[in-house]
C-alpha atoms as a PDB file:
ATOM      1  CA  UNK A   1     -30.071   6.226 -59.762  1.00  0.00           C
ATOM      2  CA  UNK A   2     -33.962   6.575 -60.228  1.00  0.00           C
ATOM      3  CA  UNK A   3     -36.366   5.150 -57.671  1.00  0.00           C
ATOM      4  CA  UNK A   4     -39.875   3.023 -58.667  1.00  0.00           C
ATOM      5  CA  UNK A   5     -41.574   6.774 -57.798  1.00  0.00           C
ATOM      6  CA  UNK A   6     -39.355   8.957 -60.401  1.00  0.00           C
ATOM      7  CA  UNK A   7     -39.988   6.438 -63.675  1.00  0.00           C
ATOM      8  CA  UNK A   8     -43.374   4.476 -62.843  1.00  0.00           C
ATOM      9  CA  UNK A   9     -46.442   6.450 -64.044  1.00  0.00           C
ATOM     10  CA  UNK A  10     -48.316   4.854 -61.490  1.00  0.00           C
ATOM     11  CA  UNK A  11     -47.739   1.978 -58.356  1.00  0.00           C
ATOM     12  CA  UNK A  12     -50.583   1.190 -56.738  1.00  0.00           C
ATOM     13  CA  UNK A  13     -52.051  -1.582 -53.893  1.00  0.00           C
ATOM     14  CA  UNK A  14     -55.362  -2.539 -53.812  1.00  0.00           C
ATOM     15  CA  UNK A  15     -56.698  -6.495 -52.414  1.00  0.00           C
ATOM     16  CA  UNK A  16     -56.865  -9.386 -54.299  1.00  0.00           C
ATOM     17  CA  UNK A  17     -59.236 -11.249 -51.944  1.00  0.00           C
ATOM     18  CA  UNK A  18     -59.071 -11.200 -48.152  1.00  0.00           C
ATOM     19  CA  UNK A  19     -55.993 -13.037 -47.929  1.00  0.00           C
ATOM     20  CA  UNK A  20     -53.738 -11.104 -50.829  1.00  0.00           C
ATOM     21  CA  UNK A  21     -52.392  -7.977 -51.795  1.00  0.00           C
ATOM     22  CA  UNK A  22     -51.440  -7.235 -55.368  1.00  0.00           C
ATOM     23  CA  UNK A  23     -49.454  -4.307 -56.128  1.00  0.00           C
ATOM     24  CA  UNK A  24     -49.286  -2.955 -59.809  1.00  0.00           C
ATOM     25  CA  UNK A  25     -46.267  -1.079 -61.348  1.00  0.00           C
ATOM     26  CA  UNK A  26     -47.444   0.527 -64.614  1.00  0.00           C
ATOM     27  CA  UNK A  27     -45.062   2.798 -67.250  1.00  0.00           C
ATOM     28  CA  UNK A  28     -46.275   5.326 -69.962  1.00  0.00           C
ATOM     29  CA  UNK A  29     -43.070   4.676 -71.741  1.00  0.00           C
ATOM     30  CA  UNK A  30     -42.550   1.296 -73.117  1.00  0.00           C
ATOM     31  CA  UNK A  31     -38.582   2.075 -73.605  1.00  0.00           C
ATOM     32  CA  UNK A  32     -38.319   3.137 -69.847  1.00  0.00           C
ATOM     33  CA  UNK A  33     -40.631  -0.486 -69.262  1.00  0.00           C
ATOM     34  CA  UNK A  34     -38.328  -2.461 -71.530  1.00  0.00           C
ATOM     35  CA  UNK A  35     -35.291  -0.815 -69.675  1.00  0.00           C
ATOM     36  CA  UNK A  36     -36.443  -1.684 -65.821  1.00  0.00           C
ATOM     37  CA  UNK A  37     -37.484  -5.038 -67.012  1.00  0.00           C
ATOM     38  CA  UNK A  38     -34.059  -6.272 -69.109  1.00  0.00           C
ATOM     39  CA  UNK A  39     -32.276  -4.827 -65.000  1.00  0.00           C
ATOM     40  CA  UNK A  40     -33.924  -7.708 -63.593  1.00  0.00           C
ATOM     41  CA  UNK A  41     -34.415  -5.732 -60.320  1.00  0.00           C
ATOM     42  CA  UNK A  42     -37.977  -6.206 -60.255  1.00  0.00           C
ATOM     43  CA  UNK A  43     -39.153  -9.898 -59.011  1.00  0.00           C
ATOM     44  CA  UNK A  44     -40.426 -12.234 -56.972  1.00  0.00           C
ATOM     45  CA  UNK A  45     -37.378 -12.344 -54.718  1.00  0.00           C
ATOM     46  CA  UNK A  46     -37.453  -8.249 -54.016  1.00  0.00           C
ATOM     47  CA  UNK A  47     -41.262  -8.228 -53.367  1.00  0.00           C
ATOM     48  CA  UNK A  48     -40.990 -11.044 -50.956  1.00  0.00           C
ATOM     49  CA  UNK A  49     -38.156  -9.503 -49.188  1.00  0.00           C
ATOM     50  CA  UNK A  50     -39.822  -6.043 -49.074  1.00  0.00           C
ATOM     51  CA  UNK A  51     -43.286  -7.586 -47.564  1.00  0.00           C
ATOM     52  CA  UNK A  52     -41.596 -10.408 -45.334  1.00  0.00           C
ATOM     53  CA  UNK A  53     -43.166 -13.117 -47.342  1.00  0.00           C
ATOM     54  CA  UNK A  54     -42.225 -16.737 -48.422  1.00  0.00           C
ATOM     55  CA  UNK A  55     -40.678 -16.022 -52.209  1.00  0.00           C
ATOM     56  CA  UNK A  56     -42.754 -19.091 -53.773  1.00  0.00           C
ATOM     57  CA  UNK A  57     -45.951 -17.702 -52.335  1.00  0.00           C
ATOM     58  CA  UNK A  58     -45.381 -14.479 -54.761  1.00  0.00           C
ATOM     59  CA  UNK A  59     -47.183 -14.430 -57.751  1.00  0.00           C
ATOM     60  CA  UNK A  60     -44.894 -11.913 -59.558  1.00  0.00           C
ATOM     61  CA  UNK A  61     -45.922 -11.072 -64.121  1.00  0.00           C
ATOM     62  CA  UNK A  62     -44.421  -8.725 -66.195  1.00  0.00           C
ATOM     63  CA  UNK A  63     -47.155  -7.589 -68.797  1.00  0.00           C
ATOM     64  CA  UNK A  64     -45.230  -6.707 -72.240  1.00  0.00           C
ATOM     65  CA  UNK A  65     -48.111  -5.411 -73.681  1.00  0.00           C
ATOM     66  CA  UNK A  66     -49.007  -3.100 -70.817  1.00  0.00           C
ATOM     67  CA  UNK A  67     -45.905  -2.130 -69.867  1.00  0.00           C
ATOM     68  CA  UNK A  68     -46.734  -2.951 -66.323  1.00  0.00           C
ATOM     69  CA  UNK A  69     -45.445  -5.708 -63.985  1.00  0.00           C
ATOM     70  CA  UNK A  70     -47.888  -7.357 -61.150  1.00  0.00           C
ATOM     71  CA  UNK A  71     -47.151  -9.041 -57.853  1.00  0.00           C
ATOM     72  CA  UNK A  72     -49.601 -10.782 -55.778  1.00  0.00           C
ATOM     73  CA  UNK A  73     -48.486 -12.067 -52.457  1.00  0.00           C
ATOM     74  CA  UNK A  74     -50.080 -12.856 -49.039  1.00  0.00           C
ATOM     75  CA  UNK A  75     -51.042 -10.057 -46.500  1.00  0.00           C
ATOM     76  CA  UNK A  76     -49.471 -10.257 -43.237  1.00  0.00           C
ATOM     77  CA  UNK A  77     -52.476  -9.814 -41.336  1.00  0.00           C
ATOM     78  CA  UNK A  78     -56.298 -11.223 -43.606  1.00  0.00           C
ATOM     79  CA  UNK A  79     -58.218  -7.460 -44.337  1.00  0.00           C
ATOM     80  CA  UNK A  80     -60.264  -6.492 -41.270  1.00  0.00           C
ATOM     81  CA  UNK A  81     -58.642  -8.718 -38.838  1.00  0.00           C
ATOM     82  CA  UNK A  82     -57.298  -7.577 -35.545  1.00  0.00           C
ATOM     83  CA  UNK A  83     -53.985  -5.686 -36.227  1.00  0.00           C
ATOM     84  CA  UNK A  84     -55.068  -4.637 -40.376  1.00  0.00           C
ATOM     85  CA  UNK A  85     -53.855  -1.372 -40.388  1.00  0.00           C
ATOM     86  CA  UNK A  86     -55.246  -1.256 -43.878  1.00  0.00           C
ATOM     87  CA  UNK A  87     -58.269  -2.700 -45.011  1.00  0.00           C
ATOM     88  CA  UNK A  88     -58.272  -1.971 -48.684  1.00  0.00           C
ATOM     89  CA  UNK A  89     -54.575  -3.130 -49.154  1.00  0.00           C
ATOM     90  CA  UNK A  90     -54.699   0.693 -50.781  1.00  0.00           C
ATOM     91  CA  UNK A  91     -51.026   1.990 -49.023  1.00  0.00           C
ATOM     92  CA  UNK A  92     -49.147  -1.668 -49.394  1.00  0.00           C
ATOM     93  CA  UNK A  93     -47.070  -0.029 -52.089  1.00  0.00           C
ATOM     94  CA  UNK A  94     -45.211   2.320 -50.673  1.00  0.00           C
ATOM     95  CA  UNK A  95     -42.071   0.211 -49.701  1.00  0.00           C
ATOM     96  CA  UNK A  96     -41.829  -0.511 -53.211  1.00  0.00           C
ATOM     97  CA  UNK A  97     -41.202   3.247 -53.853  1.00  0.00           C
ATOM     98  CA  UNK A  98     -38.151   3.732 -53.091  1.00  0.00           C
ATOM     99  CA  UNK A  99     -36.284   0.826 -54.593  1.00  0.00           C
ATOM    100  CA  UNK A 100     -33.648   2.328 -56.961  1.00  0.00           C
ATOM    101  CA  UNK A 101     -33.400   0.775 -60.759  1.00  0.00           C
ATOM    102  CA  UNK A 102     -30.157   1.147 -62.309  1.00  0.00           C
ATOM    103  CA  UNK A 103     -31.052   2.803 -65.487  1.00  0.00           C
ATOM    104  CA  UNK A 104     -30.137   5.739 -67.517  1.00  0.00           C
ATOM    105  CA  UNK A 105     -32.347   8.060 -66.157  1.00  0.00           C
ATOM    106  CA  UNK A 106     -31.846  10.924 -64.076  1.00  0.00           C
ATOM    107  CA  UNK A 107     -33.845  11.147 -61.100  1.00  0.00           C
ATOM    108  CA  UNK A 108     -35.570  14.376 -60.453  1.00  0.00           C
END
């Protein structure tokens, strides 16, 4: 089964504001998009599991046009507190990585 890292063209972190993270999920094919969005796999529910956050404060949008889904949710710790490990929210993304989509795809 392929994983976020062998379909997505890109997955990326960056802040949304002291307080949030948003995380970006982009696809150069809009059949492959279509595909990982009709599994259902990506959502609110997984991203607040994977980041240990409340599932109603996740702001999760799939973007048809882009072929891209967004989440924003909270950061664990507010960027440059004590204990941010990183600032930027630029490496947030990574547990999203290896979730595996059950599509027709092989995975490299």
């Amino acid at each position: 089964m392929p994983r976020i890292r062998d379909i997505a063209q890109i997955c990326k972190s960056k802040n949304a504001g002291p307080f949030l993270v948003t995380i970006d999920v982009l696809f150069e094919d809009h059949a492959v998009y279509r595909e990982v969005k009709a599994t259902g796999v990506l959502n609110a529910a997984l991203f607040a599991r994977l980041y240990g956050v409340p599932e109603e404060d996740v702001l999760f949008t799939p973007y048809d046009a882009a072929a891209a889904f967004k989440a924003t949710l909270p950061r664990l710790v507010p960027a440059g507190d004590i204990g941010d490990t990183d600032v930027y929210g630029a490496q947030q993304h990574a547990p999203l990585l290896d979730v595996e989509i059950p599509i027709d795809r092989p995975a490299p």
